[in-house]
PDB file of N, CA and C in Angstrom:
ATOM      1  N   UNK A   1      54.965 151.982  34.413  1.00  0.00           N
ATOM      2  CA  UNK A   1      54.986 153.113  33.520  1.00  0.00           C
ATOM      3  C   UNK A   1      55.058 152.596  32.087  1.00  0.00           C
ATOM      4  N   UNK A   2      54.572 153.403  31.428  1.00  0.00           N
ATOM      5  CA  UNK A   2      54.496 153.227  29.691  1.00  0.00           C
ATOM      6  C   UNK A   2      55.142 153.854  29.221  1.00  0.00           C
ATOM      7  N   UNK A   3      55.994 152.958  28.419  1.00  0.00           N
ATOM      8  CA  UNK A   3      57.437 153.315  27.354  1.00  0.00           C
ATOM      9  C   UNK A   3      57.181 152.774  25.758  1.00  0.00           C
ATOM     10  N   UNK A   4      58.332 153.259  25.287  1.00  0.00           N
ATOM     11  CA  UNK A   4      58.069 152.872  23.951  1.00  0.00           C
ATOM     12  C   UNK A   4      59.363 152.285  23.630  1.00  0.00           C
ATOM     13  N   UNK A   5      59.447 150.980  23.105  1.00  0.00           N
ATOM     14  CA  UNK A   5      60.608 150.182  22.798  1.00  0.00           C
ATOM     15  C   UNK A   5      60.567 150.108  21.871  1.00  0.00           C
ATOM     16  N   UNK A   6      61.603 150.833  20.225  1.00  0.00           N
ATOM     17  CA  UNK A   6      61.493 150.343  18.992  1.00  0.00           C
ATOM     18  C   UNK A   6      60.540 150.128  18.467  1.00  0.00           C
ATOM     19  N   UNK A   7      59.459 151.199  19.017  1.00  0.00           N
ATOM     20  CA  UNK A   7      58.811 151.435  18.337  1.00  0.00           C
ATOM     21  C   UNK A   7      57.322 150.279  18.710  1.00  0.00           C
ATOM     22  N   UNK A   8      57.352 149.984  20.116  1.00  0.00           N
ATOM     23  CA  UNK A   8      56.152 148.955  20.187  1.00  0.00           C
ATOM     24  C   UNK A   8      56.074 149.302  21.950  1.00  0.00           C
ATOM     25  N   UNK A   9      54.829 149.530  22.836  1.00  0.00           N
ATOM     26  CA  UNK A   9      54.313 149.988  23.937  1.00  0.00           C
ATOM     27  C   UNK A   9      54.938 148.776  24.683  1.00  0.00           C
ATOM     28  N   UNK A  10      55.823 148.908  25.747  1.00  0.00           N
ATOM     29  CA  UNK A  10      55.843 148.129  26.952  1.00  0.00           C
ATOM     30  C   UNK A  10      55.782 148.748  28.435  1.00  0.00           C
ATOM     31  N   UNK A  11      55.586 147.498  29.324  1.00  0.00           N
ATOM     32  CA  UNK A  11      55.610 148.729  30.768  1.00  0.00           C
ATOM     33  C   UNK A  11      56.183 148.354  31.609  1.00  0.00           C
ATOM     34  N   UNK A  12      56.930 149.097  31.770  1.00  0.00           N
ATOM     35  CA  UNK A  12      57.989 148.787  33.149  1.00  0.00           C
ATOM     36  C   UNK A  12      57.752 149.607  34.283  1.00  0.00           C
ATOM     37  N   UNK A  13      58.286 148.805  35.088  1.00  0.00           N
ATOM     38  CA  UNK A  13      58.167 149.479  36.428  1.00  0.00           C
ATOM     39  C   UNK A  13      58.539 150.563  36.830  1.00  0.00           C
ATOM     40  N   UNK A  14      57.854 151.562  37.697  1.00  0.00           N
ATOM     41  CA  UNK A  14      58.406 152.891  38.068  1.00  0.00           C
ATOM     42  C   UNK A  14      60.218 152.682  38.108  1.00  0.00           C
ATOM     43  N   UNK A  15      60.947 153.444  37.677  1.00  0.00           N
ATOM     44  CA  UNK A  15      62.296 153.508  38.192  1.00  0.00           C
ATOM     45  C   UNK A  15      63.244 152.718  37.579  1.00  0.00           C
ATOM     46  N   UNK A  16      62.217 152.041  36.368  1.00  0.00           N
ATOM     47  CA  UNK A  16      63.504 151.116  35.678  1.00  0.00           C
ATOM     48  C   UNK A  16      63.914 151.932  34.814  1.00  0.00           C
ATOM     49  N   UNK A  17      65.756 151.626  34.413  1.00  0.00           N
ATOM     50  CA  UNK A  17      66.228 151.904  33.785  1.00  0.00           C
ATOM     51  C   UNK A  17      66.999 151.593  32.567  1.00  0.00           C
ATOM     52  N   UNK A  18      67.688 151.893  31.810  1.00  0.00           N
ATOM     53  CA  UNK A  18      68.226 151.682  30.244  1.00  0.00           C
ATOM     54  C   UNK A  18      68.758 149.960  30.333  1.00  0.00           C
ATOM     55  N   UNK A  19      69.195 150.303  31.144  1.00  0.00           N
ATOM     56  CA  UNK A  19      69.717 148.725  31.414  1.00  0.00           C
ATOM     57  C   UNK A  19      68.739 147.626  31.537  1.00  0.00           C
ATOM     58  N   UNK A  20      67.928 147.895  31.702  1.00  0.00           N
ATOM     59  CA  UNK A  20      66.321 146.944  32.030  1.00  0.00           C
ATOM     60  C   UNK A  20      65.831 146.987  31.223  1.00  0.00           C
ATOM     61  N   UNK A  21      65.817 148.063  30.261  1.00  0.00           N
ATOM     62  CA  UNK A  21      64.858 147.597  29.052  1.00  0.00           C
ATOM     63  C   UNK A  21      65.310 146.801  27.851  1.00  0.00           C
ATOM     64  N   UNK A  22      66.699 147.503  28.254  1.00  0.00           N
ATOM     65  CA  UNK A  22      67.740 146.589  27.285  1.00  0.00           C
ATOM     66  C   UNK A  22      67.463 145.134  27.385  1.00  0.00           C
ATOM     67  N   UNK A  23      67.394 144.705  28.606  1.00  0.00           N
ATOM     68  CA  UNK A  23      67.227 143.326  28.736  1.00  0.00           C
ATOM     69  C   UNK A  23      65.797 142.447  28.487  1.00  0.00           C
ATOM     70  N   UNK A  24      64.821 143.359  28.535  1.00  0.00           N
ATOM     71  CA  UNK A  24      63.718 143.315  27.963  1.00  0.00           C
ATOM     72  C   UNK A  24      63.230 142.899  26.463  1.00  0.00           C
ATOM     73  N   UNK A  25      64.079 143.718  26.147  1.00  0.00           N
ATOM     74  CA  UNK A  25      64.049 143.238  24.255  1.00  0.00           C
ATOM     75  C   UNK A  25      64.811 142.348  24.291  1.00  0.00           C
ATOM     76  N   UNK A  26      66.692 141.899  24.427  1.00  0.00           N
ATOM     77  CA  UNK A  26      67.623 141.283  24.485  1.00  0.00           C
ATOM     78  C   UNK A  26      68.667 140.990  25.354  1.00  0.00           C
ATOM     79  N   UNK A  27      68.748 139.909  25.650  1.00  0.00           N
ATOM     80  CA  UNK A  27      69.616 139.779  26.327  1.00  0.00           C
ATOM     81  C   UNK A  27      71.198 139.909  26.251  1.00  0.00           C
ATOM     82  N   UNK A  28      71.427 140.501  24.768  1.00  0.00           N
ATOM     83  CA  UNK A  28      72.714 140.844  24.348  1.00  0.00           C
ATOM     84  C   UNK A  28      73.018 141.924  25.200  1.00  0.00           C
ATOM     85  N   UNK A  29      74.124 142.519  25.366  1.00  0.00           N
ATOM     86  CA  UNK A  29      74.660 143.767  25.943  1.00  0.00           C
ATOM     87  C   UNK A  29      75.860 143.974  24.707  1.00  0.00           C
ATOM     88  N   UNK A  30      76.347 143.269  24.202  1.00  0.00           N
ATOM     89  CA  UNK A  30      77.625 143.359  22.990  1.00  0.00           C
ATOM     90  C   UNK A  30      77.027 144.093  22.208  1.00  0.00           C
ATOM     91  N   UNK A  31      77.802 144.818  21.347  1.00  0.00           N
ATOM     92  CA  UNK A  31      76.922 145.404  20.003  1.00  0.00           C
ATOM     93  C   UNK A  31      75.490 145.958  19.688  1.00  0.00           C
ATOM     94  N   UNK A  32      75.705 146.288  21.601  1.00  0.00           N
ATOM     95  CA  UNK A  32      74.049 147.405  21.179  1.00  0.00           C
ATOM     96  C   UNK A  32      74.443 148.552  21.455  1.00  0.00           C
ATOM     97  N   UNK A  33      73.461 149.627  21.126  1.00  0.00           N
ATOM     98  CA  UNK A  33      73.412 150.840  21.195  1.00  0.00           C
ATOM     99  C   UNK A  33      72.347 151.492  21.386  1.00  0.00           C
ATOM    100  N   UNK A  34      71.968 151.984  22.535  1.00  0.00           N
ATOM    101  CA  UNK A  34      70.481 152.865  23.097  1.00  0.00           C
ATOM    102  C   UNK A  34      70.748 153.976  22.719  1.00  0.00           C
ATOM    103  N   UNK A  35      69.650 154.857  22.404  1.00  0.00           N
ATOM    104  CA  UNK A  35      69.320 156.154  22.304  1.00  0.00           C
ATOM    105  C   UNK A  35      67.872 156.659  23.563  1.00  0.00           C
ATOM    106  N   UNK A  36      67.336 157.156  23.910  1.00  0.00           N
ATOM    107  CA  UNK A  36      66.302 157.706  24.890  1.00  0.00           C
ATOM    108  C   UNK A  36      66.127 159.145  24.260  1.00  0.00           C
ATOM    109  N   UNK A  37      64.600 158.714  24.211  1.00  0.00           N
ATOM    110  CA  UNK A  37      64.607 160.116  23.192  1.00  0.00           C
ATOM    111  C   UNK A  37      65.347 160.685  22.671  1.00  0.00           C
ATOM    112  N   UNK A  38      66.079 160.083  21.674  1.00  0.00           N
ATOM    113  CA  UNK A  38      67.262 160.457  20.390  1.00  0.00           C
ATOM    114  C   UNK A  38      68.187 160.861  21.102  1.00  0.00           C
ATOM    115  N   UNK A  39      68.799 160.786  22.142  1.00  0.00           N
ATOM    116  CA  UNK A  39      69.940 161.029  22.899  1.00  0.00           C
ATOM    117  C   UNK A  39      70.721 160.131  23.084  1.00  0.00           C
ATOM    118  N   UNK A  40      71.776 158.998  22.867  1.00  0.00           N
ATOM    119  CA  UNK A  40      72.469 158.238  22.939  1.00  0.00           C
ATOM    120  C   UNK A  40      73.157 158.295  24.436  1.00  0.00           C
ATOM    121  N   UNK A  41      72.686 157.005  25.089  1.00  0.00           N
ATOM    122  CA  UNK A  41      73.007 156.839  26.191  1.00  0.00           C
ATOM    123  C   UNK A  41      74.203 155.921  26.391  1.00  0.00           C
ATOM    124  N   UNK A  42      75.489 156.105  26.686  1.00  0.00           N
ATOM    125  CA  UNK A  42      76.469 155.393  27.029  1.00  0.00           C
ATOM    126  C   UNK A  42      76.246 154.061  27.458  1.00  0.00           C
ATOM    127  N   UNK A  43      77.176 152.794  27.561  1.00  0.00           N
ATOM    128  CA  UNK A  43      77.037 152.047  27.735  1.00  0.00           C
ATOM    129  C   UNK A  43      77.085 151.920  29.212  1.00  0.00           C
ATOM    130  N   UNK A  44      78.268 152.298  29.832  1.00  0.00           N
ATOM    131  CA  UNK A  44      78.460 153.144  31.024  1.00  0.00           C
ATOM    132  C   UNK A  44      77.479 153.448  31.888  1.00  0.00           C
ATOM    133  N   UNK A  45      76.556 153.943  31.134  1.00  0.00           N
ATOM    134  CA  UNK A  45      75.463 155.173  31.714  1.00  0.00           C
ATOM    135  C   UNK A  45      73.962 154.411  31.905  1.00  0.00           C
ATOM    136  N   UNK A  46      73.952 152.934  31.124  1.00  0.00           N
ATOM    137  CA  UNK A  46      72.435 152.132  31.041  1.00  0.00           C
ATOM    138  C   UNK A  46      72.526 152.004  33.037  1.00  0.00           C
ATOM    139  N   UNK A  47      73.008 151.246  33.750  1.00  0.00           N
ATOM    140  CA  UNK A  47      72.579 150.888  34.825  1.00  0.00           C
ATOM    141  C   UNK A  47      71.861 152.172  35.650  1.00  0.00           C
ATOM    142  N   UNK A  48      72.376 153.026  35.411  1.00  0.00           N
ATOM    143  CA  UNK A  48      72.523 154.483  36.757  1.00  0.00           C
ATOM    144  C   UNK A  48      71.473 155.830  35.801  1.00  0.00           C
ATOM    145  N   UNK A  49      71.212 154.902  34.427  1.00  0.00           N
ATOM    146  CA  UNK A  49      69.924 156.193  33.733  1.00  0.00           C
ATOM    147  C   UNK A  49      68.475 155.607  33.889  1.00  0.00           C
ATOM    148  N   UNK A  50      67.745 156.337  34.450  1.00  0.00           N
ATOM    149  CA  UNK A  50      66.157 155.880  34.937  1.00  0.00           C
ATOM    150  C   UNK A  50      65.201 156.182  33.851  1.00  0.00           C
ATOM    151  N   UNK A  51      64.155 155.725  33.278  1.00  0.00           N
ATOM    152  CA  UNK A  51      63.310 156.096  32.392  1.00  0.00           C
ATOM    153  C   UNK A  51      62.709 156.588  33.141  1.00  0.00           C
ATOM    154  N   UNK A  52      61.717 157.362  32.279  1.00  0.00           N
ATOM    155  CA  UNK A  52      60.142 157.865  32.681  1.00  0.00           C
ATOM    156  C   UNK A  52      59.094 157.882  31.894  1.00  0.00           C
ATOM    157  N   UNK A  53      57.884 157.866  32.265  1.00  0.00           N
ATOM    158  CA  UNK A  53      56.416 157.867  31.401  1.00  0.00           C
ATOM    159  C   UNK A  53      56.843 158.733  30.334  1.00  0.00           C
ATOM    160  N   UNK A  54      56.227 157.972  29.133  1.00  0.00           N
ATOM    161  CA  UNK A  54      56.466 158.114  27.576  1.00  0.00           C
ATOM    162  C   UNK A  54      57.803 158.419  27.235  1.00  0.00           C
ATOM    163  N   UNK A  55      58.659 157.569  27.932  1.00  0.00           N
ATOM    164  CA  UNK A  55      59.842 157.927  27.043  1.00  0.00           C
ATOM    165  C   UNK A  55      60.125 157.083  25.748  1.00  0.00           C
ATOM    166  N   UNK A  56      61.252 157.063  24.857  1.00  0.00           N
ATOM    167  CA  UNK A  56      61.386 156.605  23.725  1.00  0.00           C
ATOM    168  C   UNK A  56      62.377 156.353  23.695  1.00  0.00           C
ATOM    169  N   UNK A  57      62.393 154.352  23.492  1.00  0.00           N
ATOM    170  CA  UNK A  57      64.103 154.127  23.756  1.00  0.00           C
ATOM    171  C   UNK A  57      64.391 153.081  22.009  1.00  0.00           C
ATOM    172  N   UNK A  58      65.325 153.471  21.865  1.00  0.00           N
ATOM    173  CA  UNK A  58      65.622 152.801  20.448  1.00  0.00           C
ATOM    174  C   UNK A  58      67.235 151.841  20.849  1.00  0.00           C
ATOM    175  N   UNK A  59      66.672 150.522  20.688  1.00  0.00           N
ATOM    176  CA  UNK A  59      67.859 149.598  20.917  1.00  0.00           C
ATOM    177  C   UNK A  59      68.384 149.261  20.025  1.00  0.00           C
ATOM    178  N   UNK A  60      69.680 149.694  19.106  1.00  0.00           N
ATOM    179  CA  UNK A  60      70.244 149.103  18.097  1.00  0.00           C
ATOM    180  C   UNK A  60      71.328 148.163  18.280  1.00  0.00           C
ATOM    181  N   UNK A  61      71.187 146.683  17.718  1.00  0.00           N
ATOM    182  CA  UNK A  61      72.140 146.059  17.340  1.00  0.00           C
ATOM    183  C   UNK A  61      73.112 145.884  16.328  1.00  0.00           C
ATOM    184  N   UNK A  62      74.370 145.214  16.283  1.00  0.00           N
ATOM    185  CA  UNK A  62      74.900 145.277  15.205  1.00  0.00           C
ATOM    186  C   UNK A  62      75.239 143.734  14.861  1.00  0.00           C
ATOM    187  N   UNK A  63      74.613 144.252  13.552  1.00  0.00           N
ATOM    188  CA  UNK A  63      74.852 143.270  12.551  1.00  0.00           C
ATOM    189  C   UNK A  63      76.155 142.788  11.378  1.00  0.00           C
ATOM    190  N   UNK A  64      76.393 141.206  11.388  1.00  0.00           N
ATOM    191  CA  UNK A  64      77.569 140.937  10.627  1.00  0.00           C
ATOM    192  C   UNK A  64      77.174 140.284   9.465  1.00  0.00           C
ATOM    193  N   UNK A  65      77.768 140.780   8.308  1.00  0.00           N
ATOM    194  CA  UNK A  65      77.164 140.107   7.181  1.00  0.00           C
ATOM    195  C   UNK A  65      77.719 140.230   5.795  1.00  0.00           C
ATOM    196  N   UNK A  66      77.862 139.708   4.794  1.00  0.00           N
ATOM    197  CA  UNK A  66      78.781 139.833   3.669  1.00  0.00           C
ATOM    198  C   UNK A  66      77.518 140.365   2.335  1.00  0.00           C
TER     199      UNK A  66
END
């Protein structure tokens, strides 16, 4: 299936979820933050939430810096 990661086309497999794409872009899990179609998905909630065709996932990290 075709998703949209930050804004750039990737494709994952039927049934993957937040947690998979996460790992897709990064392998961090610390200091990120998903949204799915502007809905903020718990951290909690990445393994057990499933995407679907054209969804829209925005992975934010956080940054340290002076």
């Amino acid at each position: 299936m075709n998703v949209t990661i930050n804004g750039s086309p990737h494709e994952l497999p039927r049934g993957a979820t937040v947690a998979q794409a996460v790992q897709r872009l990064t392998g961090v899990t610390s200091g990120v933050a998903v949204a799915v179609n502007d809905e903020v998905v718990s951290r909690g909630a990445w393994d057990s939430t499933p995407l679907t065709e054209a969804d829209r996932v925005e992975v934010l990290t956080a940054v340290q810096g002076g």
